[in-house]
C-alpha atoms as a PDB file:
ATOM      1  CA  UNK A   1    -254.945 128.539   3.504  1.00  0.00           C
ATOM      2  CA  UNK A   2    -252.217 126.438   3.267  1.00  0.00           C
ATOM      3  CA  UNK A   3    -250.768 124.267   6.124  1.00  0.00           C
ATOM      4  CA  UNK A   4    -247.279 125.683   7.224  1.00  0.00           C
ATOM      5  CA  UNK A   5    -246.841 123.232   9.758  1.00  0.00           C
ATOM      6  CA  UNK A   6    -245.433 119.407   9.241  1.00  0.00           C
ATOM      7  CA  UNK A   7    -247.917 116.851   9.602  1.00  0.00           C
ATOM      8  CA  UNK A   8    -248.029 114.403  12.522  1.00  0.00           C
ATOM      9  CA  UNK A   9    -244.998 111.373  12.455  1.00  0.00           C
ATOM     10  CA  UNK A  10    -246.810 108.334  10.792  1.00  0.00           C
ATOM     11  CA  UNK A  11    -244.893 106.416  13.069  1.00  0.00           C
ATOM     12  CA  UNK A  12    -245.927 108.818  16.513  1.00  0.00           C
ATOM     13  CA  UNK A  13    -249.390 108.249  15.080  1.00  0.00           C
ATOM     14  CA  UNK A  14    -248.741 104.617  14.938  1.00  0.00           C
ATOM     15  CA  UNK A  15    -247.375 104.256  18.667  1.00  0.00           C
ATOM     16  CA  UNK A  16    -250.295 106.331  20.250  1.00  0.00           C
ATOM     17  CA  UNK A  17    -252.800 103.806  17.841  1.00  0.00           C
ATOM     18  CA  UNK A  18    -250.968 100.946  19.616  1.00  0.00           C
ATOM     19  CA  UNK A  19    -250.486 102.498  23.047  1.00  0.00           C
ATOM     20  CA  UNK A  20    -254.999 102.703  22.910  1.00  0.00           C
ATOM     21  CA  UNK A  21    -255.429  99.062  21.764  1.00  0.00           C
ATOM     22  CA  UNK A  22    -253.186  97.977  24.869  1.00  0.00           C
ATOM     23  CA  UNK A  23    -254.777 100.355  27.503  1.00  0.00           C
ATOM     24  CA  UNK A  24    -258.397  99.445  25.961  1.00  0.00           C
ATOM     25  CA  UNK A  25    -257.658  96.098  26.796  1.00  0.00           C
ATOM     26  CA  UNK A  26    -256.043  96.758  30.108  1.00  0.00           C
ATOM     27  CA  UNK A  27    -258.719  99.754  31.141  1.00  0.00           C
ATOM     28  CA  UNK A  28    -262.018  98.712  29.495  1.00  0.00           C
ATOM     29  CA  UNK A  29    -261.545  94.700  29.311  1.00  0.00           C
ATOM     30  CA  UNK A  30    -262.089  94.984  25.620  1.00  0.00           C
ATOM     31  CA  UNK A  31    -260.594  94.945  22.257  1.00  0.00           C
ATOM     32  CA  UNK A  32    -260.757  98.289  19.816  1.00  0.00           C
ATOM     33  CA  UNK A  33    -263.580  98.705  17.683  1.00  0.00           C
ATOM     34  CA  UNK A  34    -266.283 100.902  16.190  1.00  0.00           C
ATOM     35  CA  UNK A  35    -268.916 100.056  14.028  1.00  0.00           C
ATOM     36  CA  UNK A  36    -271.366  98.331  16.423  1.00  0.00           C
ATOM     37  CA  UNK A  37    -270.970 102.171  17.416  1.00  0.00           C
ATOM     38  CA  UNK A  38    -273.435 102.939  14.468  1.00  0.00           C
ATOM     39  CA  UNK A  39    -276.217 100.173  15.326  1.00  0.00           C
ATOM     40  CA  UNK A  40    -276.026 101.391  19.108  1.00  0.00           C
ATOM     41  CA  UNK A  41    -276.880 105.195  18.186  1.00  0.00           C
ATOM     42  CA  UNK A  42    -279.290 103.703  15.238  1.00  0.00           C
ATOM     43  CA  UNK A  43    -281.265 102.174  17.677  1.00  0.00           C
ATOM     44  CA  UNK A  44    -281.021 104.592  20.934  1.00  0.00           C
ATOM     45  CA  UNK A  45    -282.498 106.951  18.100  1.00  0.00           C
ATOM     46  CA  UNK A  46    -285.446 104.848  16.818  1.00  0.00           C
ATOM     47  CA  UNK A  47    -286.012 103.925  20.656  1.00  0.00           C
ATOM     48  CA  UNK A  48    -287.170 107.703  20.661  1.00  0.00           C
ATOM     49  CA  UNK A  49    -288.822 107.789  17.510  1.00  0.00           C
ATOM     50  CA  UNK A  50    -290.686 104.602  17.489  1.00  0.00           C
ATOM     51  CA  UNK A  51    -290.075 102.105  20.425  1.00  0.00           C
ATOM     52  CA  UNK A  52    -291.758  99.005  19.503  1.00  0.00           C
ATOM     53  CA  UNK A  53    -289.755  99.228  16.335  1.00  0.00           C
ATOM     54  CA  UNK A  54    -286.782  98.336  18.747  1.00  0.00           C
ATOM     55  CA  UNK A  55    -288.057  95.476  20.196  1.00  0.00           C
ATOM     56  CA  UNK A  56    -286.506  93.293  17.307  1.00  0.00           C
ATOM     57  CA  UNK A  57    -284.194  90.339  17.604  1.00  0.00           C
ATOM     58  CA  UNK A  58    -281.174  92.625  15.691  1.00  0.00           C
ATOM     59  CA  UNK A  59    -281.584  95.405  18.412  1.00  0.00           C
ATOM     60  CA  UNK A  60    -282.452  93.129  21.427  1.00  0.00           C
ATOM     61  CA  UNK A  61    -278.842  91.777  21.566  1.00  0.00           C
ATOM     62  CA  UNK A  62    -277.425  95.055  21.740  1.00  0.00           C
ATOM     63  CA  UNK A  63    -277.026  97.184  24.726  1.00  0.00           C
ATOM     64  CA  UNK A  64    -278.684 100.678  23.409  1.00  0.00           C
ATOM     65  CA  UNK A  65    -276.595 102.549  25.826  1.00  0.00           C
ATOM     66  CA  UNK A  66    -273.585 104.956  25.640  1.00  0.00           C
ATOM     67  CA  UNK A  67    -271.094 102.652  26.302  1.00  0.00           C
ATOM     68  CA  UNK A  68    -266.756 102.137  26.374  1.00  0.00           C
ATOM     69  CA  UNK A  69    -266.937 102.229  22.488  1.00  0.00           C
ATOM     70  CA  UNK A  70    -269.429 104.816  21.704  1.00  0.00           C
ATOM     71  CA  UNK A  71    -267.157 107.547  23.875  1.00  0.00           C
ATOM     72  CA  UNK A  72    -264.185 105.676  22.002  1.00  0.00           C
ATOM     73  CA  UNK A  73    -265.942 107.028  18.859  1.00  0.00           C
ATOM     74  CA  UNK A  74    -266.694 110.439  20.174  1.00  0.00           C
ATOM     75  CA  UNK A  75    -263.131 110.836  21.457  1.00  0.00           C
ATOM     76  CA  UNK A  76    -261.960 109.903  18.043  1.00  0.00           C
ATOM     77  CA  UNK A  77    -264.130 112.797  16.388  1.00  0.00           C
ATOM     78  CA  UNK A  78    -262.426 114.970  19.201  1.00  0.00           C
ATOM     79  CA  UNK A  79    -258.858 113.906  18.669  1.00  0.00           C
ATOM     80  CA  UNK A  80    -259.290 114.279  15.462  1.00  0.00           C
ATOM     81  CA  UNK A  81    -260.270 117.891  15.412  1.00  0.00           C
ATOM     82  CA  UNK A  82    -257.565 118.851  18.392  1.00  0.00           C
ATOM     83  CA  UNK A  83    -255.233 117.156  15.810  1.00  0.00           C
ATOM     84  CA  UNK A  84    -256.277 119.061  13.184  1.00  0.00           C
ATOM     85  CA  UNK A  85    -255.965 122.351  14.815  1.00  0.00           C
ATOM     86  CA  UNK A  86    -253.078 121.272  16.169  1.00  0.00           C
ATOM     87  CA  UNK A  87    -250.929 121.334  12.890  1.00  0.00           C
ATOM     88  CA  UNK A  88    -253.506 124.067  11.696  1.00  0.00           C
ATOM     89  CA  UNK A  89    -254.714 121.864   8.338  1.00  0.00           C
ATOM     90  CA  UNK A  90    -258.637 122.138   9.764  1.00  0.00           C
ATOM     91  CA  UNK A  91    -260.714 123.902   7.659  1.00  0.00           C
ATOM     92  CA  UNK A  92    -264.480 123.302   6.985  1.00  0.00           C
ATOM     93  CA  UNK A  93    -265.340 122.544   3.268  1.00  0.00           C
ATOM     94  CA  UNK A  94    -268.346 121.268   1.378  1.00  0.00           C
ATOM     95  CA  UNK A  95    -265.845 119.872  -1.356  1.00  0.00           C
ATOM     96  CA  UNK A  96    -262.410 118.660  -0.353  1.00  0.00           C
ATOM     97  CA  UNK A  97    -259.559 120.179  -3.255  1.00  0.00           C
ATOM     98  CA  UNK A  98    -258.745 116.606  -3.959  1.00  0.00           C
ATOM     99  CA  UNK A  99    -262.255 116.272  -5.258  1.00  0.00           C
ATOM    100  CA  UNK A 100    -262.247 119.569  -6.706  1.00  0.00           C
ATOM    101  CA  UNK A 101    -259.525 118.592  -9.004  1.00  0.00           C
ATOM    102  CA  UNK A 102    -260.619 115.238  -9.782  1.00  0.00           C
ATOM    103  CA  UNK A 103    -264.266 115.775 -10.008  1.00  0.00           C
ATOM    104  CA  UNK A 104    -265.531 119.448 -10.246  1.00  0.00           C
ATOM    105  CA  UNK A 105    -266.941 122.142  -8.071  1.00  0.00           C
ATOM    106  CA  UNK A 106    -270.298 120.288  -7.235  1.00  0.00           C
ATOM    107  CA  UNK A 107    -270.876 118.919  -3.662  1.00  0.00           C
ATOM    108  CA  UNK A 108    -273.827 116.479  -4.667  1.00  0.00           C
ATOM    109  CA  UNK A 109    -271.768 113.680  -6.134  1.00  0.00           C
ATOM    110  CA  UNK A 110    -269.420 114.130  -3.195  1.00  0.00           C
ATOM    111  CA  UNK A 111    -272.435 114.051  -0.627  1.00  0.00           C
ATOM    112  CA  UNK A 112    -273.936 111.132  -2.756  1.00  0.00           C
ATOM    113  CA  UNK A 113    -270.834 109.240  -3.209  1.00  0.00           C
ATOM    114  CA  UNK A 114    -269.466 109.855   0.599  1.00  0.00           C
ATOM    115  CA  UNK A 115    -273.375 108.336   2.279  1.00  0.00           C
ATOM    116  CA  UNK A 116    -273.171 105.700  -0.524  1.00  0.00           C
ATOM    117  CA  UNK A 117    -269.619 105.178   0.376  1.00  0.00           C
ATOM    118  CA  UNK A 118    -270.516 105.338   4.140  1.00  0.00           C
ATOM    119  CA  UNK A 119    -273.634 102.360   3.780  1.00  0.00           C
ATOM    120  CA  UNK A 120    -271.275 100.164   1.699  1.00  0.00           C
ATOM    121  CA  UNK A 121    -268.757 100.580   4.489  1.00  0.00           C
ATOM    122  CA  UNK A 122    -271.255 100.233   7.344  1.00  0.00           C
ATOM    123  CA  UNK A 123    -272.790  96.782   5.554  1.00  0.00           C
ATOM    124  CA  UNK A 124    -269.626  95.354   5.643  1.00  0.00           C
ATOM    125  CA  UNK A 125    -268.475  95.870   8.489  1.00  0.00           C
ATOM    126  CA  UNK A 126    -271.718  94.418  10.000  1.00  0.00           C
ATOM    127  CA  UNK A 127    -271.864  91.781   7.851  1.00  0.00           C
ATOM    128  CA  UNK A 128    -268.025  90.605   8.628  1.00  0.00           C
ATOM    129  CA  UNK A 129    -268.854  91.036  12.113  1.00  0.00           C
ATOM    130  CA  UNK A 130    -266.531  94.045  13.086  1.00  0.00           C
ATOM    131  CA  UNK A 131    -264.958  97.330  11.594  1.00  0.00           C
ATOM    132  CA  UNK A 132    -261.587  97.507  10.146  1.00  0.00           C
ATOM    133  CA  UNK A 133    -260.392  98.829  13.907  1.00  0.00           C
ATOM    134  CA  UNK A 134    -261.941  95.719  15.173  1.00  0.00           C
ATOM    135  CA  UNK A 135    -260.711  93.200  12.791  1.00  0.00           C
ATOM    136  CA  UNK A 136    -257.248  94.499  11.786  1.00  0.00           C
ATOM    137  CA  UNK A 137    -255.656  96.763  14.656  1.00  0.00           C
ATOM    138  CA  UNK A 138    -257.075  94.454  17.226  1.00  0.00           C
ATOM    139  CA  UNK A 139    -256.188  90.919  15.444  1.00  0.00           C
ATOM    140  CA  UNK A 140    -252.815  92.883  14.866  1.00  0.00           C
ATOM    141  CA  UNK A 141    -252.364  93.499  18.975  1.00  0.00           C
ATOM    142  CA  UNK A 142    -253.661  90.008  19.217  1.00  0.00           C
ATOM    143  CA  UNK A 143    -250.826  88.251  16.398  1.00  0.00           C
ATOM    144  CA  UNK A 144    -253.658  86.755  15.207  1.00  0.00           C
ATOM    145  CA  UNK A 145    -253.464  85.740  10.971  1.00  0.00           C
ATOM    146  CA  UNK A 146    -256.752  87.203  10.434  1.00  0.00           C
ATOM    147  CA  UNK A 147    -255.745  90.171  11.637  1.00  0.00           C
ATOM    148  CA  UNK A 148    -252.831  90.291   9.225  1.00  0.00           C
ATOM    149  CA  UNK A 149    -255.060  89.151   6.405  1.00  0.00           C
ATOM    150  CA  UNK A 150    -257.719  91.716   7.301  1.00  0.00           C
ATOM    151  CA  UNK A 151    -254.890  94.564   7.807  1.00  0.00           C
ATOM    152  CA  UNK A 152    -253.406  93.487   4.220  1.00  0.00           C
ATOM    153  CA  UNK A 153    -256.657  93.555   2.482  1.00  0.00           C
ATOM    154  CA  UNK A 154    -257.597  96.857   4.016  1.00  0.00           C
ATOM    155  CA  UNK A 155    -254.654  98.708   2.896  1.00  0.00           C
ATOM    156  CA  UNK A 156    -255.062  96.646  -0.935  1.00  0.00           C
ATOM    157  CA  UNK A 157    -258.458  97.795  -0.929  1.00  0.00           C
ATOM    158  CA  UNK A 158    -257.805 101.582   0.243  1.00  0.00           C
ATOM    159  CA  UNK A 159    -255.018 101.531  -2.549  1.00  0.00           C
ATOM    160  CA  UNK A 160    -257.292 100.311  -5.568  1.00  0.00           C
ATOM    161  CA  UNK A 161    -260.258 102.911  -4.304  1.00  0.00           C
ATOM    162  CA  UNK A 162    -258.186 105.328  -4.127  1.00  0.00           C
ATOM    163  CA  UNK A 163    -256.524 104.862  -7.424  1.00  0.00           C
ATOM    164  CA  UNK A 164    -260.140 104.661  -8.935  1.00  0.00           C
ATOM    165  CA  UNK A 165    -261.243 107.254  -7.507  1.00  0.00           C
ATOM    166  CA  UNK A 166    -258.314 110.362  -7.608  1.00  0.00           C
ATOM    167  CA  UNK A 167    -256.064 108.171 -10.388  1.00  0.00           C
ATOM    168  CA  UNK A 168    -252.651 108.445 -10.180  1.00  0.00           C
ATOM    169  CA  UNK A 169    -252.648 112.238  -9.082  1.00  0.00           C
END
């Protein structure tokens, strides 16, 4: 089914984005951010499993609670399915028509290049400290010129993938 209605302003988007970083700040205390998110529900989850497995320097300086951020992460799955329904483009599909018409019918190499995609991302944003939320919306709202670099480098980076992956389609 094809979506008859327009898609949500970019720029309406944009100001609600903003509007969240400033009442995060003002509500919470704290900046926007996500991927320490992932480490949280990592270890909450081996807590169950395997407790003394938790008891590691990573996951000791970590609250393993739900926290500000982690409902910041379920509200965005939320939004983003009121969104959806919203302009009526949600629809559940094991492979995207983008990758349909790039790649073939197969969801494997979509399931094995989205996790692989998903650890890369994950890594790095661990490893740099912060998520692309954290460093570039939040350095943004802050003016600070990491933020701008990080921002800049996101969107180069989204634009080569992208262009590797789909081509100029």
């Amino acid at each position: 089914m094809k979506n008859t209605e327009r898609p949500w302003s970019p720029y309406l988007a944009g100001a609600l984005s903003g509007l969240l970083a400033v009442l995060s700040v003002l509500v919470a205390g704290k900046y926007l951010g996500a991927s320490t998110t992932f480490v949280r529900a990592a270890g909450m989850t081996e807590r169950t499993l395997s407790p003394e497995l938790v008891n590691t320097a990573y996951f000791l300086k970590y609250n393993l609670a739900v926290d500000w951020q982690f409902m910041f992460v379920v509200g965005i799955v939320i939004g983003a399915f009121i969104a959806s329904r919203t302009d009526r483009s949600f629809k559940v599909q094991a492979v995207p028509d983008m990758w349909r018409n790039r790649f073939g019918n197969s969801w494997l190499p979509r399931a094995v290049t989205g996790f692989g995609g998903g650890v890369i991302a994950i890594y790095g944003a661990r490893l740099a400290g912060g998520c692309p939320s954290g460093h570039g919306l939040s350095g943004l709202a802050q003016m600070s010129a990491s933020g701008f670099i990080a921002a800049a480098c996101f969107f180069i980076g989204g634009v080569i993938m992208a262009r590797l992956v789909y081509g100029r389609g």
